[in-house]
N, C-alpha and C. Protein backbone atom coordinates (compact mmCIF):
# COMPACT_ATOMS: atom_id res chain seq x y z
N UNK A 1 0.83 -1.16 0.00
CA UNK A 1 0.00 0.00 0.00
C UNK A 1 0.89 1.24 0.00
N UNK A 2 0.22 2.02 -0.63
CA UNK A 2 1.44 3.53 -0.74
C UNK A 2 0.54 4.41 0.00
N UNK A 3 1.96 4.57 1.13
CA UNK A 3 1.33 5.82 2.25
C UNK A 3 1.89 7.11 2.02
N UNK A 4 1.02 8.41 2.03
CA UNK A 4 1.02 10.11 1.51
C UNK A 4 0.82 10.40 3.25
N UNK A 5 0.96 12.00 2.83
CA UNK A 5 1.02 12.07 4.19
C UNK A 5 0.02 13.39 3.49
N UNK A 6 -1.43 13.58 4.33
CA UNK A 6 -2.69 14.17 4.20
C UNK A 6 -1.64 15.46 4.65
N UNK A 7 -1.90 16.48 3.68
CA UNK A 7 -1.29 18.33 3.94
C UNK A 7 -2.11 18.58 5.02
N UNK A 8 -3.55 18.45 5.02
CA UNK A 8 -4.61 19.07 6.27
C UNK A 8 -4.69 18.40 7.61
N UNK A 9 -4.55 17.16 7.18
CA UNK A 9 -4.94 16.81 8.60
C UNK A 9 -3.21 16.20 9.00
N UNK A 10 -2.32 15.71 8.26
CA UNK A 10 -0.59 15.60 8.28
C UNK A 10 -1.15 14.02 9.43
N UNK A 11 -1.37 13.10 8.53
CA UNK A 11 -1.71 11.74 9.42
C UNK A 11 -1.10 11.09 7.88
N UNK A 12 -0.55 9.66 7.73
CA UNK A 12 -0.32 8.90 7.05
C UNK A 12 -1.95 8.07 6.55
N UNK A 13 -1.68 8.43 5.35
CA UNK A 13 -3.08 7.90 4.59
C UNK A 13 -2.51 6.86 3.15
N UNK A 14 -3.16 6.31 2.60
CA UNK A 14 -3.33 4.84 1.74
C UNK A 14 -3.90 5.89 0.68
N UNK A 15 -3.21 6.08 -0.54
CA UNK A 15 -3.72 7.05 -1.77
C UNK A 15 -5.07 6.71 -2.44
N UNK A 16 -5.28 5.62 -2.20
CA UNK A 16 -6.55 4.85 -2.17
C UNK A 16 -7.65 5.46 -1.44
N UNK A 17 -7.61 5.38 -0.42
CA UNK A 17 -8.41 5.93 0.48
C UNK A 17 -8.72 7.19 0.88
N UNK A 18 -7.35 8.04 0.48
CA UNK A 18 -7.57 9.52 1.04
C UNK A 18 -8.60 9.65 -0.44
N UNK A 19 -8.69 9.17 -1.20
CA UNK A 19 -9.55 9.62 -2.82
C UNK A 19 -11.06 9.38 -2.57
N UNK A 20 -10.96 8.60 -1.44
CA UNK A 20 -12.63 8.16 -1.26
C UNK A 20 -13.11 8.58 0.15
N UNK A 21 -12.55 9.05 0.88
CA UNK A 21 -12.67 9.47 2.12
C UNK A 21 -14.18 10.11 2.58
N UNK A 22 -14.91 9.07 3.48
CA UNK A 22 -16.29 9.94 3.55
C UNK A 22 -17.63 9.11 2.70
N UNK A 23 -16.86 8.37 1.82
CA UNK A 23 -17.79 7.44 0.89
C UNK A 23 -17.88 6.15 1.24
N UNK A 24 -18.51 5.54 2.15
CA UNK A 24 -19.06 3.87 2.33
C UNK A 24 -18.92 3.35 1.14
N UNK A 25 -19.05 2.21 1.25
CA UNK A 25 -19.30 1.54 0.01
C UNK A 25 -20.94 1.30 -0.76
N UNK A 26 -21.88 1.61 0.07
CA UNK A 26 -23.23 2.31 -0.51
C UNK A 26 -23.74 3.24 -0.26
N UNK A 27 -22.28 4.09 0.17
CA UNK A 27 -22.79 6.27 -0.01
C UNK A 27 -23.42 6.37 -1.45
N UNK A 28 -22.84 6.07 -2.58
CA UNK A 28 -23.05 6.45 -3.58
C UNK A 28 -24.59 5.85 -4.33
N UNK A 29 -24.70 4.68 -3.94
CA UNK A 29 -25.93 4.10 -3.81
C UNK A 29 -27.09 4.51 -3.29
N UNK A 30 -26.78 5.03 -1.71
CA UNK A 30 -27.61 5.79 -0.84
C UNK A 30 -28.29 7.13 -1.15
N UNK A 31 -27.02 7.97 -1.66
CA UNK A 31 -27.05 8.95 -2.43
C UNK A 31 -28.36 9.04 -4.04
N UNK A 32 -27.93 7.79 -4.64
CA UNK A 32 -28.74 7.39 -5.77
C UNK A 32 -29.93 7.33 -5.75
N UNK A 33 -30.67 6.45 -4.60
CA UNK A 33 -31.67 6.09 -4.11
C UNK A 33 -32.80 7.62 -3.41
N UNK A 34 -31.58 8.19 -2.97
CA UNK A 34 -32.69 9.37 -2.09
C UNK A 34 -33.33 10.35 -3.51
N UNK A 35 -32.05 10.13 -4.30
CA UNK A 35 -32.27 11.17 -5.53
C UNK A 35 -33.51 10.65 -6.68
N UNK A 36 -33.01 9.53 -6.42
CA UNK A 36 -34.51 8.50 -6.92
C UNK A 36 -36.04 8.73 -6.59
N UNK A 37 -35.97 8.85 -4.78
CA UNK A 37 -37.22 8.89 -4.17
C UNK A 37 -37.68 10.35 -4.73
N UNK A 38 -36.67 11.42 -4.60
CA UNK A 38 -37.04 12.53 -4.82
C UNK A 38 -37.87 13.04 -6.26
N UNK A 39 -37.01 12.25 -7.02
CA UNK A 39 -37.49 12.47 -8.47
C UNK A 39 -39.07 11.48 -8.89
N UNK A 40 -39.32 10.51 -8.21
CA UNK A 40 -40.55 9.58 -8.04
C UNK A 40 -41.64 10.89 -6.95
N UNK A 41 -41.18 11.33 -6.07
CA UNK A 41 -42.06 12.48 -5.37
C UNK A 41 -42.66 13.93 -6.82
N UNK A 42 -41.54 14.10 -7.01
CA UNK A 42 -42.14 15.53 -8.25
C UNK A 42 -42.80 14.24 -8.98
N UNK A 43 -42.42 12.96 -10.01
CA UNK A 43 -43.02 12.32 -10.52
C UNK A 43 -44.99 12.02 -10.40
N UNK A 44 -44.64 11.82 -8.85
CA UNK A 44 -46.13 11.22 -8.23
C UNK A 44 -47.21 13.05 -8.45
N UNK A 45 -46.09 13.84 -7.73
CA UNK A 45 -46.91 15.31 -7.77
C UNK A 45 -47.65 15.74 -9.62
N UNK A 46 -46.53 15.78 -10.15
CA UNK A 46 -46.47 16.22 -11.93
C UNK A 46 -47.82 15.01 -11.89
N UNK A 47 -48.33 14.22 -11.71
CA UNK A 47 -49.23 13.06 -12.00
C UNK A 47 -50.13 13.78 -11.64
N UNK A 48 -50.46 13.43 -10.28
CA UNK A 48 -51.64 14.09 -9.47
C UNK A 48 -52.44 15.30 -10.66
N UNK A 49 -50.98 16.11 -10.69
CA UNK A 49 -51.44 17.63 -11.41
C UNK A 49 -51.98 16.95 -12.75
N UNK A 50 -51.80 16.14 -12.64
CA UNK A 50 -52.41 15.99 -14.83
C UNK A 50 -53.42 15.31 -14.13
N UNK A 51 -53.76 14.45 -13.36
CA UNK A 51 -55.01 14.12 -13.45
C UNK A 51 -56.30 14.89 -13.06
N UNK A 52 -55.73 15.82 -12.32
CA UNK A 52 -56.80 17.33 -11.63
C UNK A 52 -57.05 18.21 -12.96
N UNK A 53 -55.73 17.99 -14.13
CA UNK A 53 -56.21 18.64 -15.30
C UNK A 53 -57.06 17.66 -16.13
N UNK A 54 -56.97 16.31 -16.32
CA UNK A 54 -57.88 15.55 -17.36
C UNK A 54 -59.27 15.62 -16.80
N UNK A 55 -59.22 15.63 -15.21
CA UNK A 55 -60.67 15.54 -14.96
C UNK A 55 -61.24 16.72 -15.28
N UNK A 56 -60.58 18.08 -14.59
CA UNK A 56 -61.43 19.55 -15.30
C UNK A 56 -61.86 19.21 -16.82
N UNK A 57 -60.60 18.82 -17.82
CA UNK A 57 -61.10 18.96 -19.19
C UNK A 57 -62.45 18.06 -19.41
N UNK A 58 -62.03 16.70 -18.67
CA UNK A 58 -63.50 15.79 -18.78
C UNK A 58 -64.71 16.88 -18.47
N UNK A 59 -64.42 17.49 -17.12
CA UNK A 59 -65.94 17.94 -17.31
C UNK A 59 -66.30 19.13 -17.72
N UNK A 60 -65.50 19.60 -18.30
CA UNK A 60 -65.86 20.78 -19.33
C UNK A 60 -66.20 20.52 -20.30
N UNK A 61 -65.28 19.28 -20.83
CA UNK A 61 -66.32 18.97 -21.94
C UNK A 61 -67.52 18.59 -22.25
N UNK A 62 -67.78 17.43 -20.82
CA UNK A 62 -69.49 17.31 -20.67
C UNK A 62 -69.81 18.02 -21.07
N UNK A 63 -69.63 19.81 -20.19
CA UNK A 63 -70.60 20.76 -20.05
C UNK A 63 -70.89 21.27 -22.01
N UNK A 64 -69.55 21.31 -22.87
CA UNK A 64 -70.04 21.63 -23.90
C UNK A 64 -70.77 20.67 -24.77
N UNK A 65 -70.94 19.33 -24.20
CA UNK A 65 -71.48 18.67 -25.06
C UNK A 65 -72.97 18.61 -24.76
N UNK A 66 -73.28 19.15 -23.42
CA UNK A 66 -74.62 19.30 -22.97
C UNK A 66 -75.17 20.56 -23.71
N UNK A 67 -74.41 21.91 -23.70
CA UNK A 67 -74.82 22.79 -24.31
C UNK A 67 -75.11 22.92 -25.68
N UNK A 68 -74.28 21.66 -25.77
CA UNK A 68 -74.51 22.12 -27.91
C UNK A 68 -75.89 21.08 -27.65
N UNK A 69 -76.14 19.66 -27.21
CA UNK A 69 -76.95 19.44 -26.97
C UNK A 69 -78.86 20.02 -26.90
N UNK A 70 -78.63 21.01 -26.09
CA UNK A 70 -79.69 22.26 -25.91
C UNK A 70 -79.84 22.99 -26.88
N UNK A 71 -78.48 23.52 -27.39
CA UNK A 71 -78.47 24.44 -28.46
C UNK A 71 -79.48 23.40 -30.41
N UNK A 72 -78.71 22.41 -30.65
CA UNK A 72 -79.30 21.48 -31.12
C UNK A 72 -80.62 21.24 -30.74
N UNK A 73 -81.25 20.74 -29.88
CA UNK A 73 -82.87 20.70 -29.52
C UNK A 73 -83.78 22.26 -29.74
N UNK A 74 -82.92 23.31 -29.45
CA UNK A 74 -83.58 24.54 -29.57
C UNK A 74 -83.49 25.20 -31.25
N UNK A 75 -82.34 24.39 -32.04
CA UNK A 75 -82.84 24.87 -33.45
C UNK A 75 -83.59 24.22 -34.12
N UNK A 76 -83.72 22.66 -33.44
CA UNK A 76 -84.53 22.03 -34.47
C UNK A 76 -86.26 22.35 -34.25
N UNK A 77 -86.33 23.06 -32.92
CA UNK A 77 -87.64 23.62 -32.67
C UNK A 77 -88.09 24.78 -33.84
N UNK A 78 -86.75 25.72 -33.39
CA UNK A 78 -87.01 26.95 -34.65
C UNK A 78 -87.37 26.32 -35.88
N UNK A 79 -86.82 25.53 -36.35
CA UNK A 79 -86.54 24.95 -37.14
C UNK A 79 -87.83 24.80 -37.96
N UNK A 80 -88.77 23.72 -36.77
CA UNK A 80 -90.36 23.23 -37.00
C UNK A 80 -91.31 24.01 -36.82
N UNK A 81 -90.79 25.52 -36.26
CA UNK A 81 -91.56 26.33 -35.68
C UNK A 81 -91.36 27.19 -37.34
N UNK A 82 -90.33 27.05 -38.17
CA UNK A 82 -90.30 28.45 -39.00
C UNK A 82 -91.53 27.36 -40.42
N UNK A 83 -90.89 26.33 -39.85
CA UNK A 83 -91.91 25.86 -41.27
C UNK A 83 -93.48 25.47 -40.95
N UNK A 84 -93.86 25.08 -39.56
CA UNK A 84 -95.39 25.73 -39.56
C UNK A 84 -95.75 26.84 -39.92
N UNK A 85 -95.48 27.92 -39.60
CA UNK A 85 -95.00 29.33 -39.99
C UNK A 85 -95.21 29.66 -41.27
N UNK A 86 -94.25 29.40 -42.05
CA UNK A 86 -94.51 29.05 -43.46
C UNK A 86 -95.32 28.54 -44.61
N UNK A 87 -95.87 27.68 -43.51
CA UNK A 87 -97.62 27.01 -43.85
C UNK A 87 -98.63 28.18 -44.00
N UNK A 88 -98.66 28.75 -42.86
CA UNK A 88 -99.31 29.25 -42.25
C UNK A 88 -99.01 30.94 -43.09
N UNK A 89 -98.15 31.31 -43.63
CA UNK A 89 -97.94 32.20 -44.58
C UNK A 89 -98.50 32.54 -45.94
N UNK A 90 -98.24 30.96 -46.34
CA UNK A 90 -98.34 30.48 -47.50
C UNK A 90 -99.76 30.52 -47.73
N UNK A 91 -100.36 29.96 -46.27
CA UNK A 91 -102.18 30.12 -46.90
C UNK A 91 -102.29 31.34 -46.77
N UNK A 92 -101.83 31.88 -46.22
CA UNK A 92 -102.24 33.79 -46.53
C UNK A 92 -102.28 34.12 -47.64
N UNK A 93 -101.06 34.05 -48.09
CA UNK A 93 -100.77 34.47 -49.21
C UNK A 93 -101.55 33.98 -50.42
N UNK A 94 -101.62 32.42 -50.22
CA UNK A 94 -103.10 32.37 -51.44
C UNK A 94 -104.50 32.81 -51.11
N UNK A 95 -105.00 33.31 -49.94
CA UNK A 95 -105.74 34.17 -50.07
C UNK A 95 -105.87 35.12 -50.29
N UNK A 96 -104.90 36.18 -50.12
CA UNK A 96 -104.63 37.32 -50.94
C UNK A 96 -104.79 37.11 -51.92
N UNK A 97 -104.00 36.36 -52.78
CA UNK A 97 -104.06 36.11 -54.17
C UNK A 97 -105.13 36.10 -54.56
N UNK A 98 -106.46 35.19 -54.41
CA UNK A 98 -107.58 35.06 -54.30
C UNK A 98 -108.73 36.37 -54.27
N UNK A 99 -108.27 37.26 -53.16
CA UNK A 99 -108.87 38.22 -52.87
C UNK A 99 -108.81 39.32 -53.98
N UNK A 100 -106.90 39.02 -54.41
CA UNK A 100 -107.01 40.48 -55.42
C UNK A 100 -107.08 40.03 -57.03
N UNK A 101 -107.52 38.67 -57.10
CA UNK A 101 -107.96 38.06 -58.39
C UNK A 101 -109.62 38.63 -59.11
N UNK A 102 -110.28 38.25 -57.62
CA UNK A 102 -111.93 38.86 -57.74
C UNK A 102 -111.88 39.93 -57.67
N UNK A 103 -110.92 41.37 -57.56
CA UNK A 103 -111.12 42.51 -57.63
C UNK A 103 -112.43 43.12 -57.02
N UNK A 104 -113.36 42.55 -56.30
CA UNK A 104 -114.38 43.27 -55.74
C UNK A 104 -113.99 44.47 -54.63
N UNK A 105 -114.64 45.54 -55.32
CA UNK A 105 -114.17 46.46 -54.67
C UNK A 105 -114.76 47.03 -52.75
N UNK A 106 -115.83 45.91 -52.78
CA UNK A 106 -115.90 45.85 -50.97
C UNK A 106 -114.96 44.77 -50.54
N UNK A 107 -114.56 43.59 -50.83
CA UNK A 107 -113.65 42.97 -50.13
C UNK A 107 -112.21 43.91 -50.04
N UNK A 108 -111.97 44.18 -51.14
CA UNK A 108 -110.49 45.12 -50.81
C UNK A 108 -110.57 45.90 -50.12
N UNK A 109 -111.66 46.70 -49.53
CA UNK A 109 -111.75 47.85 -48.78
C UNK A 109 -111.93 47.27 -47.02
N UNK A 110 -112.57 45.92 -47.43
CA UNK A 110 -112.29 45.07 -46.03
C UNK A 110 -111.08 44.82 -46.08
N UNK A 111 -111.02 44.12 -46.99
CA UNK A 111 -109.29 43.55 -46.22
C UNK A 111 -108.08 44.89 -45.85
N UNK A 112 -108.13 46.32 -46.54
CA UNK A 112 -107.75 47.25 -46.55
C UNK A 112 -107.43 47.84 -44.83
N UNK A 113 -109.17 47.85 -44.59
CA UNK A 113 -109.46 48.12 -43.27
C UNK A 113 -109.13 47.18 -42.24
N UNK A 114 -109.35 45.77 -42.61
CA UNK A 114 -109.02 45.12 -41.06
C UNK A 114 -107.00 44.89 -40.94
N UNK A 115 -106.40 45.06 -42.44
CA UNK A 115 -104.69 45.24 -41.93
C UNK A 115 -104.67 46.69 -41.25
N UNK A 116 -104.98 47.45 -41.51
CA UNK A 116 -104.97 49.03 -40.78
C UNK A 116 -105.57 48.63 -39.03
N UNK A 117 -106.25 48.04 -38.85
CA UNK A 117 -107.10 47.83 -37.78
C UNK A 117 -105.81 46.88 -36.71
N UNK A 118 -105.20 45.75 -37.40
CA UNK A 118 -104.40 44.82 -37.02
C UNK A 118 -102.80 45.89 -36.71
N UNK A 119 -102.59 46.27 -37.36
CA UNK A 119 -101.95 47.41 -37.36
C UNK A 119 -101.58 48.41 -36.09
N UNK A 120 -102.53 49.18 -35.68
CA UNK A 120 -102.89 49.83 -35.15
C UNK A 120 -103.21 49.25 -33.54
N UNK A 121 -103.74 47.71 -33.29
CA UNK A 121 -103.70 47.05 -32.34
C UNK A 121 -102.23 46.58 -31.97
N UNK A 122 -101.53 46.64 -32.97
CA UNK A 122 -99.98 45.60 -32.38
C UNK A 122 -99.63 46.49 -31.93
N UNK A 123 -99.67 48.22 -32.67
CA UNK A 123 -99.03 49.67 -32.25
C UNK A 123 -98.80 49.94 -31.14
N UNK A 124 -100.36 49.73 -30.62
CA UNK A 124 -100.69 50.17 -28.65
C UNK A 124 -100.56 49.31 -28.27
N UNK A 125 -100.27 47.94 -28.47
CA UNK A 125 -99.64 46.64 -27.89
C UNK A 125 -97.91 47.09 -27.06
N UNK A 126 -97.68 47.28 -28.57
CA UNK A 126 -96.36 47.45 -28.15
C UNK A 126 -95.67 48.50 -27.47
N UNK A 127 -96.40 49.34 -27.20
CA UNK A 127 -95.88 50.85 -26.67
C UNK A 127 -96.60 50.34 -25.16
């Protein structure tokens, strides 16, 4: 064995040993392991955090799939509502047609009078 003589502490040391001084033979292991646990701790945390984020996104998305949901049920109403509507236009309109085919000049002056009349009721309705 080749003995040095340590400058700091001036004791006869094994060149071997003064190089490892302080290190067991599973310091470095020990060392490994804590650095391990540590990095498995942020690991487990960084997790946690993504699953607190997949669940928000899960239920946000519910929520938009409920809303388009609603939104969907509420156009297909408009929807049935514009084409009764339309029915309901349409026979107007061939009565008009009707009305201003016969040219009689008291029906036009009725029908004249009761849109003025209809008119005039939605007016003070709405005010």
């Amino acid at each position: 064995m080749i003995l040095s003589l340590c400058v700091f502490c001036r004791e006869p040391r094994g060149g071997r040993s003064s190089l490892f001084d302080g290190i067991e033979e599973g310091g470095i292991r020990a060392a490994s392991s804590y650095s391990h646990e540590i990095n498995e701790h942020e690991n487990e945390r960084a997790l946690e955090g993504l699953q607190d984020r997949v669940i928000l996104l899960k239920r946000l998305s519910g929520d938009i799939n409920e809303e388009v949901d609603t939104h969907n049920r509420m156009l297909d109403r408009m929807g049935n509502d514009m084409d009764s509507s339309r029915g309901i236009l349409s026979g107007t309109m061939d009565r008009f047609k009707t009305v201003f085919e016969t040219k009689s000049s008291r029906r036009m002056l009725t029908l004249v009078a009761s849109f003025v009349g209809v008119f005039l009721v939605i007016y003070y309705l709405t005010r």
